[in-house]
C-alpha atoms as a PDB file:
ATOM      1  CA  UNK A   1     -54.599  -8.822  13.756  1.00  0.00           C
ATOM      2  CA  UNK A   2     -55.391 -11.517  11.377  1.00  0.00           C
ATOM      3  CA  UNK A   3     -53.292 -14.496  10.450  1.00  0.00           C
ATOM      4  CA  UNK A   4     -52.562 -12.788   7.149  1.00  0.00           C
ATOM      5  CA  UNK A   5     -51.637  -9.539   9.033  1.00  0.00           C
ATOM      6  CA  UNK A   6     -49.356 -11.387  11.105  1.00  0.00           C
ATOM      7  CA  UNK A   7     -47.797 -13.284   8.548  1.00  0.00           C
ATOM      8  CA  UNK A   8     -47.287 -10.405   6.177  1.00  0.00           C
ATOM      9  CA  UNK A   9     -46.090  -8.329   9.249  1.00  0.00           C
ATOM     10  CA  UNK A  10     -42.871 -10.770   9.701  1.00  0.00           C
ATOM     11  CA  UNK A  11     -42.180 -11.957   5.564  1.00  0.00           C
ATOM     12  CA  UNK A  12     -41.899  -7.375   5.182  1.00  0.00           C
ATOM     13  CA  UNK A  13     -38.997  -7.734   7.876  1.00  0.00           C
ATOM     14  CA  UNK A  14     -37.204  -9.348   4.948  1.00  0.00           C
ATOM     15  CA  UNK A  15     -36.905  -6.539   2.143  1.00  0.00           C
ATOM     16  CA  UNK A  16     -38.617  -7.264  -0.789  1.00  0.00           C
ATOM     17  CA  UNK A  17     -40.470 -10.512   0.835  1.00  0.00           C
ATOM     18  CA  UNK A  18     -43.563  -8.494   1.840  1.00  0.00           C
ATOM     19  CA  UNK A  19     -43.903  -7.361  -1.902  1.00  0.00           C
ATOM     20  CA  UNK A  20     -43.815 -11.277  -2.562  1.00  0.00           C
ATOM     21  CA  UNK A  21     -46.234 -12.170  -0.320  1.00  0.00           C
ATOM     22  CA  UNK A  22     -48.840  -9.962  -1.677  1.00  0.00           C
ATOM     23  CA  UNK A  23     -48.136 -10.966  -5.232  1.00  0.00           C
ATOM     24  CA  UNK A  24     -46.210  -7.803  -6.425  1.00  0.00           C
ATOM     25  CA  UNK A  25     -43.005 -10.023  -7.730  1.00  0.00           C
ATOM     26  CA  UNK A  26     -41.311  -6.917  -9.415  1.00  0.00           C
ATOM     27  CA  UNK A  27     -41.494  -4.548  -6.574  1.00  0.00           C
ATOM     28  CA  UNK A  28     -40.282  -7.092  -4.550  1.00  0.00           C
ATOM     29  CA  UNK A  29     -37.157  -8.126  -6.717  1.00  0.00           C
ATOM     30  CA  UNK A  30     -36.746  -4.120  -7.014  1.00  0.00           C
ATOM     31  CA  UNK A  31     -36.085  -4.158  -3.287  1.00  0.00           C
ATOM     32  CA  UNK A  32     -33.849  -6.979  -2.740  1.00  0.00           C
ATOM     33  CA  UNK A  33     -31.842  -6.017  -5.481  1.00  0.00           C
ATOM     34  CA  UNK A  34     -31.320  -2.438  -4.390  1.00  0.00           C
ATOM     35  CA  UNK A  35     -30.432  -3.832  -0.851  1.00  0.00           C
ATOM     36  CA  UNK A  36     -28.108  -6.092  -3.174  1.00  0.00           C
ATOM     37  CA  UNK A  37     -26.207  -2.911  -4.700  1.00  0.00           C
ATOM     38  CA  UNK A  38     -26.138  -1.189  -1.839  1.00  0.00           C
ATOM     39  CA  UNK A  39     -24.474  -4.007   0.096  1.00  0.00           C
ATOM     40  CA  UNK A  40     -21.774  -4.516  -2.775  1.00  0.00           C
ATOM     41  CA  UNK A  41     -20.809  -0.814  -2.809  1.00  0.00           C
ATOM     42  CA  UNK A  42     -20.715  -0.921   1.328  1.00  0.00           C
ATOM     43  CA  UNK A  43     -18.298  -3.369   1.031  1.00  0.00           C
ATOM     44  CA  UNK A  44     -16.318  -1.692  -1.425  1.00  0.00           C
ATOM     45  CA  UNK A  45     -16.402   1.465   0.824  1.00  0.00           C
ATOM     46  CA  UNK A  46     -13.961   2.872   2.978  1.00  0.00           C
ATOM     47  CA  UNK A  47     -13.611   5.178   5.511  1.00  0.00           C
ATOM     48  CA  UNK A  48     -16.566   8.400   5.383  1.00  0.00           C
ATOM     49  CA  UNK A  49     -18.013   6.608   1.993  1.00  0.00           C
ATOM     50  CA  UNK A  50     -19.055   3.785   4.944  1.00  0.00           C
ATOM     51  CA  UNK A  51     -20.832   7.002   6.173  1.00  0.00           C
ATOM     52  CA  UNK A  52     -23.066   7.386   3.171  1.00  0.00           C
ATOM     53  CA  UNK A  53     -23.969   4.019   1.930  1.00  0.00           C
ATOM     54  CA  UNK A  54     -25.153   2.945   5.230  1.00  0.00           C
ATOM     55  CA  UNK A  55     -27.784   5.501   5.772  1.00  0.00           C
ATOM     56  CA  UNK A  56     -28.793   4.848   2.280  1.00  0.00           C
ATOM     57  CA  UNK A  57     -29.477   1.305   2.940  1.00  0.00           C
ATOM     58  CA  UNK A  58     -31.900   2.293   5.672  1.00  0.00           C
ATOM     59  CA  UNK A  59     -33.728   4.734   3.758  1.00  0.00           C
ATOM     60  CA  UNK A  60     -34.467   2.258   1.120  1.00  0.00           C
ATOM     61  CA  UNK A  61     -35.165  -0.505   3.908  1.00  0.00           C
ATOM     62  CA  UNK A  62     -38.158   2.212   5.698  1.00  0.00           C
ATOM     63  CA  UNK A  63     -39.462   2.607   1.715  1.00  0.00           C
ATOM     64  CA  UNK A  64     -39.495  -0.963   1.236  1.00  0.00           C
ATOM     65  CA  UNK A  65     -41.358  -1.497   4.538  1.00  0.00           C
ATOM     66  CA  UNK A  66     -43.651   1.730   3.910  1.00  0.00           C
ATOM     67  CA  UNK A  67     -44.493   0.452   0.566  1.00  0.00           C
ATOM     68  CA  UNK A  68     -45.446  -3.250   1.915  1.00  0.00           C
ATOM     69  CA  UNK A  69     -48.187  -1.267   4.283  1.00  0.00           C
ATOM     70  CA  UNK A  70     -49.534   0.812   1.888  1.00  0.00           C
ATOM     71  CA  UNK A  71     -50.016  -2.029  -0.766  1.00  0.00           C
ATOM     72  CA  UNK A  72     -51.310  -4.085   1.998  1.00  0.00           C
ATOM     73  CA  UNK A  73     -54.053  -1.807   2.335  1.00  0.00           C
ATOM     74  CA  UNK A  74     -54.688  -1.226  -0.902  1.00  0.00           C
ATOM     75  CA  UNK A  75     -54.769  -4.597  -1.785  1.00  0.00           C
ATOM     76  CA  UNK A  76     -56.447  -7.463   0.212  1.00  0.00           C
ATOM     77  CA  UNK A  77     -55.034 -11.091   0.016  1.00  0.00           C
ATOM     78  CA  UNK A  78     -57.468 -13.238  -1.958  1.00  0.00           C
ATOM     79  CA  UNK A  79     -55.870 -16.085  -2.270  1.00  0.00           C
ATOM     80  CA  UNK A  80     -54.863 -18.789   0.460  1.00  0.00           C
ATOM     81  CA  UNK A  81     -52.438 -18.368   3.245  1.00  0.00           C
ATOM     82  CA  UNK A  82     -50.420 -21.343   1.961  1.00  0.00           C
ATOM     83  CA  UNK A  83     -49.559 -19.892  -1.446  1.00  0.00           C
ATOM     84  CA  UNK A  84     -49.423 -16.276  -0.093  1.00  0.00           C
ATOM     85  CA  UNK A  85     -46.370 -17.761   2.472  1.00  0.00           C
ATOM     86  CA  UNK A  86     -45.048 -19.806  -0.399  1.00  0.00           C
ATOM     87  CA  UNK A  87     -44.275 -16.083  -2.561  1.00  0.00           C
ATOM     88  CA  UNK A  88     -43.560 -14.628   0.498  1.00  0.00           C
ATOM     89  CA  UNK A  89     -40.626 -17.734   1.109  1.00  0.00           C
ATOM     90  CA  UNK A  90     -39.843 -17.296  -1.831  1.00  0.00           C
ATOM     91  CA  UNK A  91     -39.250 -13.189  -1.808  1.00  0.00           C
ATOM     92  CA  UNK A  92     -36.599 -14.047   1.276  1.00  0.00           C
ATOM     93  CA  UNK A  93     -35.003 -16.563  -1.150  1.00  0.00           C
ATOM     94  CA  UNK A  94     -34.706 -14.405  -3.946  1.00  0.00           C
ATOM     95  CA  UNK A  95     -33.409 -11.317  -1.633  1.00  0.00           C
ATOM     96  CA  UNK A  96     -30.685 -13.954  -0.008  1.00  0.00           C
ATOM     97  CA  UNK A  97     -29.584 -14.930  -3.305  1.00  0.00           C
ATOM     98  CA  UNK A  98     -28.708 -11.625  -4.633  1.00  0.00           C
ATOM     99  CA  UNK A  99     -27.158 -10.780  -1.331  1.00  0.00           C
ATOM    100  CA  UNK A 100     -24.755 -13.577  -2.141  1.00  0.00           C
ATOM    101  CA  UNK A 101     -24.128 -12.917  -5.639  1.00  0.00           C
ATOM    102  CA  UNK A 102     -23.031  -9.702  -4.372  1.00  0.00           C
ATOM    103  CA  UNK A 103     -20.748 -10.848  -1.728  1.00  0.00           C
ATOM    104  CA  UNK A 104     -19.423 -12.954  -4.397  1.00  0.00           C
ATOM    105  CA  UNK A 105     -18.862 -10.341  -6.701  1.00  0.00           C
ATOM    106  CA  UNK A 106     -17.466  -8.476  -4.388  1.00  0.00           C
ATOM    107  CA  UNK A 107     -14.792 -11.744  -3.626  1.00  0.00           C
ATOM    108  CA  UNK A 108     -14.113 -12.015  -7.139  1.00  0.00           C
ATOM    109  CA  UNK A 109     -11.734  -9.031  -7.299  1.00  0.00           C
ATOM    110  CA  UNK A 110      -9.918  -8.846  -4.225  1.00  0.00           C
ATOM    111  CA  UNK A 111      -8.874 -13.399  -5.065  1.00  0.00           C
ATOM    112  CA  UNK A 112      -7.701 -12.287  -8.594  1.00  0.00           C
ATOM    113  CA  UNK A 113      -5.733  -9.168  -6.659  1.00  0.00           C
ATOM    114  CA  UNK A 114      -4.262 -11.117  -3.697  1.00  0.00           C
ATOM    115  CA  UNK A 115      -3.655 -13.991  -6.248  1.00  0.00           C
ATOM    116  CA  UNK A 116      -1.802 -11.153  -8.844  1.00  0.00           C
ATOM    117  CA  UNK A 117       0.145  -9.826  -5.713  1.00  0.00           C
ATOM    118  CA  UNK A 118       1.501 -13.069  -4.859  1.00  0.00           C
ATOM    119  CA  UNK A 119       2.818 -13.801  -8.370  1.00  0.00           C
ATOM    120  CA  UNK A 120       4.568  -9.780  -8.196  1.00  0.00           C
ATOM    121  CA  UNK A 121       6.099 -10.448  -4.920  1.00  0.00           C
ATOM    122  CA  UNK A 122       7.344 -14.000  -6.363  1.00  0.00           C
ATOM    123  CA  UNK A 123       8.452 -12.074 -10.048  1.00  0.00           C
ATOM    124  CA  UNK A 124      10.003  -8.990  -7.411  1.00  0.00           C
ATOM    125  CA  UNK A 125      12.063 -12.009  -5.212  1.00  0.00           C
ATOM    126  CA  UNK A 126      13.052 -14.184  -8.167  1.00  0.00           C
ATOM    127  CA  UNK A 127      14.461 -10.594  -9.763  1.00  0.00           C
ATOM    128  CA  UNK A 128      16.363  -9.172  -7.023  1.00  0.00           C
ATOM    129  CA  UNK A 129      17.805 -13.225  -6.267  1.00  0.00           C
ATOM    130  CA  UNK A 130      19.319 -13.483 -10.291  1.00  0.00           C
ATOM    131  CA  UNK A 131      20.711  -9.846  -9.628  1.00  0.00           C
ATOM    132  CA  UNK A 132      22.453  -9.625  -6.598  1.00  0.00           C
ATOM    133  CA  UNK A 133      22.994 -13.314  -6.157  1.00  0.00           C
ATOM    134  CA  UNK A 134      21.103 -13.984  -2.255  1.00  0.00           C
ATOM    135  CA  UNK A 135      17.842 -13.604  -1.049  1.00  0.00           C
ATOM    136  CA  UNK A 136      15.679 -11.035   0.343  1.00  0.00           C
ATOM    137  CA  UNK A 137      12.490 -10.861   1.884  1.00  0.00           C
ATOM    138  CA  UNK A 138       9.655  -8.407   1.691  1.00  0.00           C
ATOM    139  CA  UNK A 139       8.472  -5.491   4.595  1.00  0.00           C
ATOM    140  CA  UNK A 140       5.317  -4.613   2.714  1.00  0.00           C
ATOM    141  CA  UNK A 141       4.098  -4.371  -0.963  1.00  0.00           C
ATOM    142  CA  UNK A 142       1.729  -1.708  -2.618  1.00  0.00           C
ATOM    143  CA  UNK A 143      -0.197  -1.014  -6.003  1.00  0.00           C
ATOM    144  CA  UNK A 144      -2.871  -2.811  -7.307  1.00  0.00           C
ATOM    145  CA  UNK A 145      -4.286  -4.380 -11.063  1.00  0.00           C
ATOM    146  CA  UNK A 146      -6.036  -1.035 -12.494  1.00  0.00           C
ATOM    147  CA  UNK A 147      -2.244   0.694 -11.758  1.00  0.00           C
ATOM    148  CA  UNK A 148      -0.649  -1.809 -12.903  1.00  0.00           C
ATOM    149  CA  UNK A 149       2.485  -0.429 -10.549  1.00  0.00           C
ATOM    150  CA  UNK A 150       3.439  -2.138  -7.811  1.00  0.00           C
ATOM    151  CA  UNK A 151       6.056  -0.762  -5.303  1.00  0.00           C
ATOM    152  CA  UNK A 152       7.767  -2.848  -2.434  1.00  0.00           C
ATOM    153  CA  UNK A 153       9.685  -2.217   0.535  1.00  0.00           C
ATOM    154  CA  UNK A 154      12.373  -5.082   0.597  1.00  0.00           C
ATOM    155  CA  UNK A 155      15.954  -5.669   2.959  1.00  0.00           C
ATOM    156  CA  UNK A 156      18.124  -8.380   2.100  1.00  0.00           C
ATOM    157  CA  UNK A 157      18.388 -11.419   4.342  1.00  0.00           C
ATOM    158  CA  UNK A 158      21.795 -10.950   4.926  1.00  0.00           C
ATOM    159  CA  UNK A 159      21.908  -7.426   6.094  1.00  0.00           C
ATOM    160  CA  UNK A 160      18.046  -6.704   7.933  1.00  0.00           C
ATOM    161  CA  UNK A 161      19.113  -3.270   8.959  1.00  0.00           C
ATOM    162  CA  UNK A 162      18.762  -2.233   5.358  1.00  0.00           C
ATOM    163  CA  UNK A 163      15.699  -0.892   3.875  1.00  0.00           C
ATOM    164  CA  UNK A 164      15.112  -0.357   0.085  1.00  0.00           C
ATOM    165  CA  UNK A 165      12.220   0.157  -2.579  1.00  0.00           C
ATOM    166  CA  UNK A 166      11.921  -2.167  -5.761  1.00  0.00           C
ATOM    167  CA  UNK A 167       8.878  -1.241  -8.266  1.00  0.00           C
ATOM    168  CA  UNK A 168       7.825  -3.329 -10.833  1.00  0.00           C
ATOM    169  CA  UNK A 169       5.783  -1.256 -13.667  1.00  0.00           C
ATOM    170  CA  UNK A 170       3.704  -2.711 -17.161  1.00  0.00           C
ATOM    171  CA  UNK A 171       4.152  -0.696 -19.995  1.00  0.00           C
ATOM    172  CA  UNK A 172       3.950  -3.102 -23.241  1.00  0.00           C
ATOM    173  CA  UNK A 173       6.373  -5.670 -20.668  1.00  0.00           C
ATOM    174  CA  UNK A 174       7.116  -6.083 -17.131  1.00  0.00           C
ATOM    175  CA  UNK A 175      10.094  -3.544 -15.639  1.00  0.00           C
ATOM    176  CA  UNK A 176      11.599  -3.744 -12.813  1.00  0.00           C
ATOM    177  CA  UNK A 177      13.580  -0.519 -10.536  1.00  0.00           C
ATOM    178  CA  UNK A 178      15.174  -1.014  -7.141  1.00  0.00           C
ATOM    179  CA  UNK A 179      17.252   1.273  -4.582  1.00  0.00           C
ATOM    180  CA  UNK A 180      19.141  -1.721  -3.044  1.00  0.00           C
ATOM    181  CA  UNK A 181      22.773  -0.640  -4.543  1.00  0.00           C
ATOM    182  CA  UNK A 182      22.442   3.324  -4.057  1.00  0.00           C
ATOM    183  CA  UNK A 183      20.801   2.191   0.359  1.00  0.00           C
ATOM    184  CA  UNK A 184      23.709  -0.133   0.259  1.00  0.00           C
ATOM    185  CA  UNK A 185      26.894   2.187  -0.871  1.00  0.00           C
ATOM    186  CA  UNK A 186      25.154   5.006   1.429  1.00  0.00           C
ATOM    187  CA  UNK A 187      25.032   2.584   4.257  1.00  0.00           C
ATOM    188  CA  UNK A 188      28.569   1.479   3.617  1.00  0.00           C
ATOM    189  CA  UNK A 189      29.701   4.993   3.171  1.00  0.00           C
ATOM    190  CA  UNK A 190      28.441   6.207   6.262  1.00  0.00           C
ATOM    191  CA  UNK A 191      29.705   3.523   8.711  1.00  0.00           C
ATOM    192  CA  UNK A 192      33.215   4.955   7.403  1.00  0.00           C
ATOM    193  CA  UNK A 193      32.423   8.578   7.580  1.00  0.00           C
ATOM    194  CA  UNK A 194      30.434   8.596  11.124  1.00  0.00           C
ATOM    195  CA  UNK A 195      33.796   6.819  12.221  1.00  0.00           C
ATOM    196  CA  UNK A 196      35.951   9.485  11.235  1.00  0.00           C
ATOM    197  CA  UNK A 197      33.856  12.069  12.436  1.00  0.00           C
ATOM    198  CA  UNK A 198      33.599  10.297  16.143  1.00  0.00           C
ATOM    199  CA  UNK A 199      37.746  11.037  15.869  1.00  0.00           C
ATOM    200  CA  UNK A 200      37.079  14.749  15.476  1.00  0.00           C
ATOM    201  CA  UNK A 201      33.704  15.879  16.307  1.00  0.00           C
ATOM    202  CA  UNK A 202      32.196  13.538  18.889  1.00  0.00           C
ATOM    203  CA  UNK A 203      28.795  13.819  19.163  1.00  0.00           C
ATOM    204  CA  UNK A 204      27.962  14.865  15.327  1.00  0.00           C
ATOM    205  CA  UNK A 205      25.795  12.826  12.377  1.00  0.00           C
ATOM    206  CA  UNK A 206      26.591  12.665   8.984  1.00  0.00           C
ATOM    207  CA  UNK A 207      23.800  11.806   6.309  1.00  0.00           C
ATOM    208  CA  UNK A 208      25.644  10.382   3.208  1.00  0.00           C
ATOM    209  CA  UNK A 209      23.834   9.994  -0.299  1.00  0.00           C
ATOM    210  CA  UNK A 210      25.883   7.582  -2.897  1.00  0.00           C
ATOM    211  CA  UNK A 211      24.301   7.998  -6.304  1.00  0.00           C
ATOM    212  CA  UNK A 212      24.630   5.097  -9.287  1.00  0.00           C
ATOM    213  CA  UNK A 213      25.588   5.804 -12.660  1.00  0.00           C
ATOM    214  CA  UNK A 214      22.703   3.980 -14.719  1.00  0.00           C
ATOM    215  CA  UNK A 215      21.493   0.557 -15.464  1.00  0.00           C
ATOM    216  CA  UNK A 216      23.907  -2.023 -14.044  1.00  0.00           C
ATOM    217  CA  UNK A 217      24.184  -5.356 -15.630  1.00  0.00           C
ATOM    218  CA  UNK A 218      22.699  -8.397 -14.411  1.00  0.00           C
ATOM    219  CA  UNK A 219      25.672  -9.487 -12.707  1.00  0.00           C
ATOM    220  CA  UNK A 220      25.321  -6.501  -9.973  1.00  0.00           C
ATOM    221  CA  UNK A 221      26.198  -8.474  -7.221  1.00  0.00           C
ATOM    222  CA  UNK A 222      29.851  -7.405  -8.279  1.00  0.00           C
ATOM    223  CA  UNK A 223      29.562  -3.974  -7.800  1.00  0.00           C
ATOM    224  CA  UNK A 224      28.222  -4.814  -3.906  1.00  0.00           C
ATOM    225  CA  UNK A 225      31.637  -4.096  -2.552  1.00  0.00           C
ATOM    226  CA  UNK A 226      31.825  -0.964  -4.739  1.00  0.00           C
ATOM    227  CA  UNK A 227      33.426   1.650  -2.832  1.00  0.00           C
ATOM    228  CA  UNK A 228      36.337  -1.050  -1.841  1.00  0.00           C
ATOM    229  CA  UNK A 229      36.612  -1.985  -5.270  1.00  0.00           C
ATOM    230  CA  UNK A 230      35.666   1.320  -7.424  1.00  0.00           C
ATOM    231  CA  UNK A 231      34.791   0.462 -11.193  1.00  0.00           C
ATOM    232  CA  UNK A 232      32.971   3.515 -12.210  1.00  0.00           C
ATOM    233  CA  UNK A 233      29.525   2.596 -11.673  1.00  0.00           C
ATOM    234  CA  UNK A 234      28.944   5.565  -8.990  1.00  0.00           C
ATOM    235  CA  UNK A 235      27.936   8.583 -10.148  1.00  0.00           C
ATOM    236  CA  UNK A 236      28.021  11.372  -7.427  1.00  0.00           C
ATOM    237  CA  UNK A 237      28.740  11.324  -3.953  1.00  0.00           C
ATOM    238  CA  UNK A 238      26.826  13.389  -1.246  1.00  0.00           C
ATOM    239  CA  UNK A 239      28.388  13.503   2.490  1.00  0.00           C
ATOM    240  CA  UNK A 240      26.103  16.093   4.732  1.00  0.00           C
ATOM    241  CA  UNK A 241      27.886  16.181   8.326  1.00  0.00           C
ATOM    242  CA  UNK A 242      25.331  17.903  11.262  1.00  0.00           C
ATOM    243  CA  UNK A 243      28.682  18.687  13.336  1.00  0.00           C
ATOM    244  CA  UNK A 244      28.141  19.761  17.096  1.00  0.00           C
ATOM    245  CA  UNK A 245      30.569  22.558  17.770  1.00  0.00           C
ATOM    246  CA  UNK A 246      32.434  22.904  20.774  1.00  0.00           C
ATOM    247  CA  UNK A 247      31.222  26.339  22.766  1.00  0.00           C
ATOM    248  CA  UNK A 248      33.709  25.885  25.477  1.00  0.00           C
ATOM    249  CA  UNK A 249      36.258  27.757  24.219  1.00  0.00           C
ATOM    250  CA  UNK A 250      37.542  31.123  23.584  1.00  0.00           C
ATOM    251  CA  UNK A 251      38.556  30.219  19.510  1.00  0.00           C
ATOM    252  CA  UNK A 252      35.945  28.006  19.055  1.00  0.00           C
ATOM    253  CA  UNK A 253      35.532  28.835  15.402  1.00  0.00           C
ATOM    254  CA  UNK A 254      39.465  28.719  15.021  1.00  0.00           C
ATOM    255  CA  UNK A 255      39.266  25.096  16.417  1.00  0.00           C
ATOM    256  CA  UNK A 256      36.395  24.175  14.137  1.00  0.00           C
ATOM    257  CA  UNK A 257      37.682  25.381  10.932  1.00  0.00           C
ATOM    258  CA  UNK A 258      41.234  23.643  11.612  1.00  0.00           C
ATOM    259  CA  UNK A 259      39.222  20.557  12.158  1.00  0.00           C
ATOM    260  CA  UNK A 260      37.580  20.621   9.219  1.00  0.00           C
ATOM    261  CA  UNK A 261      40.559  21.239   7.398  1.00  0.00           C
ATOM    262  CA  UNK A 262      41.931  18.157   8.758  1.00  0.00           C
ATOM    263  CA  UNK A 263      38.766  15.873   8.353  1.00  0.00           C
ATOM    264  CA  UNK A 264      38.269  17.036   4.815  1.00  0.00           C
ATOM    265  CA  UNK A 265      41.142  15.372   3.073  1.00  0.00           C
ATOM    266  CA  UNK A 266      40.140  11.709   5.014  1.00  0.00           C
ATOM    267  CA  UNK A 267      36.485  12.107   3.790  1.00  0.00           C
ATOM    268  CA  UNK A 268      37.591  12.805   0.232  1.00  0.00           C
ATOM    269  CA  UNK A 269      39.973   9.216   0.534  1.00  0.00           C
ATOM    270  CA  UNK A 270      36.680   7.299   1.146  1.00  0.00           C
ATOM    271  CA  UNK A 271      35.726   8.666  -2.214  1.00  0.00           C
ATOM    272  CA  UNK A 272      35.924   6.889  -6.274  1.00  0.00           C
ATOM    273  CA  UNK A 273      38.423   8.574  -8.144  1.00  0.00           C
ATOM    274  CA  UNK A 274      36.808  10.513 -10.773  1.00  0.00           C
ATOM    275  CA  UNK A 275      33.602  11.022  -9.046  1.00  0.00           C
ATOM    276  CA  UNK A 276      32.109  14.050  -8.135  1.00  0.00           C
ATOM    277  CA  UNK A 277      32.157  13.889  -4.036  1.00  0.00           C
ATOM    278  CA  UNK A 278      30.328  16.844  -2.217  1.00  0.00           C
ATOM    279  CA  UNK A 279      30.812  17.494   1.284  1.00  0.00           C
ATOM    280  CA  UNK A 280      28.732  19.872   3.496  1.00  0.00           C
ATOM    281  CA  UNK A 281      29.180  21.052   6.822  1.00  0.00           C
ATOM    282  CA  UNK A 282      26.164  22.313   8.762  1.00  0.00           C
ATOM    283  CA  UNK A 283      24.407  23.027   5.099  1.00  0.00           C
ATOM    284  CA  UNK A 284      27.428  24.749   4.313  1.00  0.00           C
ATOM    285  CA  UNK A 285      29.459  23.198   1.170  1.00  0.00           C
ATOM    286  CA  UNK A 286      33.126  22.924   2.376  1.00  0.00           C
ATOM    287  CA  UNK A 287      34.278  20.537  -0.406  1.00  0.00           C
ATOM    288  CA  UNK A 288      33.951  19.193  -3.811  1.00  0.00           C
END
């Protein structure tokens, strides 16, 4: 193997270089650059797309190094091995520099997006702080530019035990939605009803459901203490007990109805007057 050989052999390990180094500049660039592309949409790939770039890239690597031996043959060097490295050089230059400018690219979006999702999750804080008064702090945050929707998962710092969603939306201007009042009345509700239900059917689990009536003002932080303080701002009450009977005893469905009887009229006291209040009993409505 000659020097050229030799020479030529290592600069084609580089795609597009071996094109260079035999003076074939746009077959060369034609190489790099698809290695380029390819290398921009891996990295933009997730998950079985991964599966399908990749073997693309080699495909186009074995025509790129398939292409460099048959031009090799068909056409011999004639000019000096010094200028023949120099294009070659220069062929792993240009293939390292759109490599780059593809990483870049790639970079470009996901600064802007982490850079957007910091100012939403500053817009989302600074929103829930002017309408309940104290602070919360965020679980996790989804959505992205194109949707322009972003939903978060938020509790306040006060009370980390509670979980709610906040989503801010762009439609003309920014709008914001949260859950924090209707997780907080269902919380508070349910400490009161899973204590009376201890008192008469140990053992049993009561999901409660405390729905709002509309847009509260921004001075919500009031209506925190709602179900102490009712003001009209709830607009339906759910209370679903999961009650473990008692299979002990011969009138067993006697002693479970007169139970009920008697638990009903305490649920319907941790009610707001005037609003509907809907109690179930093992999917069974017993009360409204």
């Amino acid at each position: 193997m000659s020097v050229y050989q030799a020479v030529g052999c290592f600069l084609s390990l580089i795609p597009g270089a071996g094109q260079f180094y035999l003076g074939r500049m746009a077959a060369g660039t034609f190489y790099a650059g698809m290695h380029g592309l390819l290398l921009y949409f891996y990295l933009q790939a997730e998950g079985s797309n991964m599966l399908v770039v990749a073997p693309l890239g080699f495909l186009v690597y074995a025509a790129g190094m398939l292409d460099y031996v048959y031009l090799s043959r068909k056409q011999p060097i004639r000019i000096g091995i010094i200028r023949s490295a120099a294009r070659g050089l220069a062929g792993v230059c240009v293939f390292f520099m759109i490599c780059t400018t593809s990483f870049f690219v790639y970079q470009i979006p996901q600064f802007f997006h982490n850079t957007v999702e910091e100012s939403v999750q500053e817009r989302i804080q600074k929103y829930l702080e002017n309408k309940y008064g104290h602070p919360f702090e965020f679980v996790s945050i989804t959505g992205g530019i194109s949707s322009q929707r972003y939903r978060a998962v938020m509790y306040p710092l006060n009370d980390p035990g509670i979980r709610f969603h906040v989503t801010q939306a762009y439609a003309g201007s920014v709008t914001f939605q949260d859950q924090y009042l209707k997780v907080l009345w269902s919380v508070q509700l349910k400490s009161k009803v899973n204590a009376l239900l201890r008192t008469h059917f140990p053992g049993s689990t009561a999901t409660v459901s405390v729905l709002p009536g509309g847009r509260l003002n921004k001075k919500a932080y009031q209506y925190e203490d709602i179900l102490d303080n009712p003001n009209g701002e709830v607009r339906q009450i759910q209370v679903k007990l999961s009650i473990k009977k008692d299979t002990s005893g011969a009138s067993t469905e006697t002693v479970y109805i007169q139970k009920l009887a008697e638990l009903l009229p305490e649920l319907r006291g941790l009610g707001v007057r005037g609003v509907p209040f809907y109690v179930y009993a093992n999917g069974v409505l017993i009360g409204e």
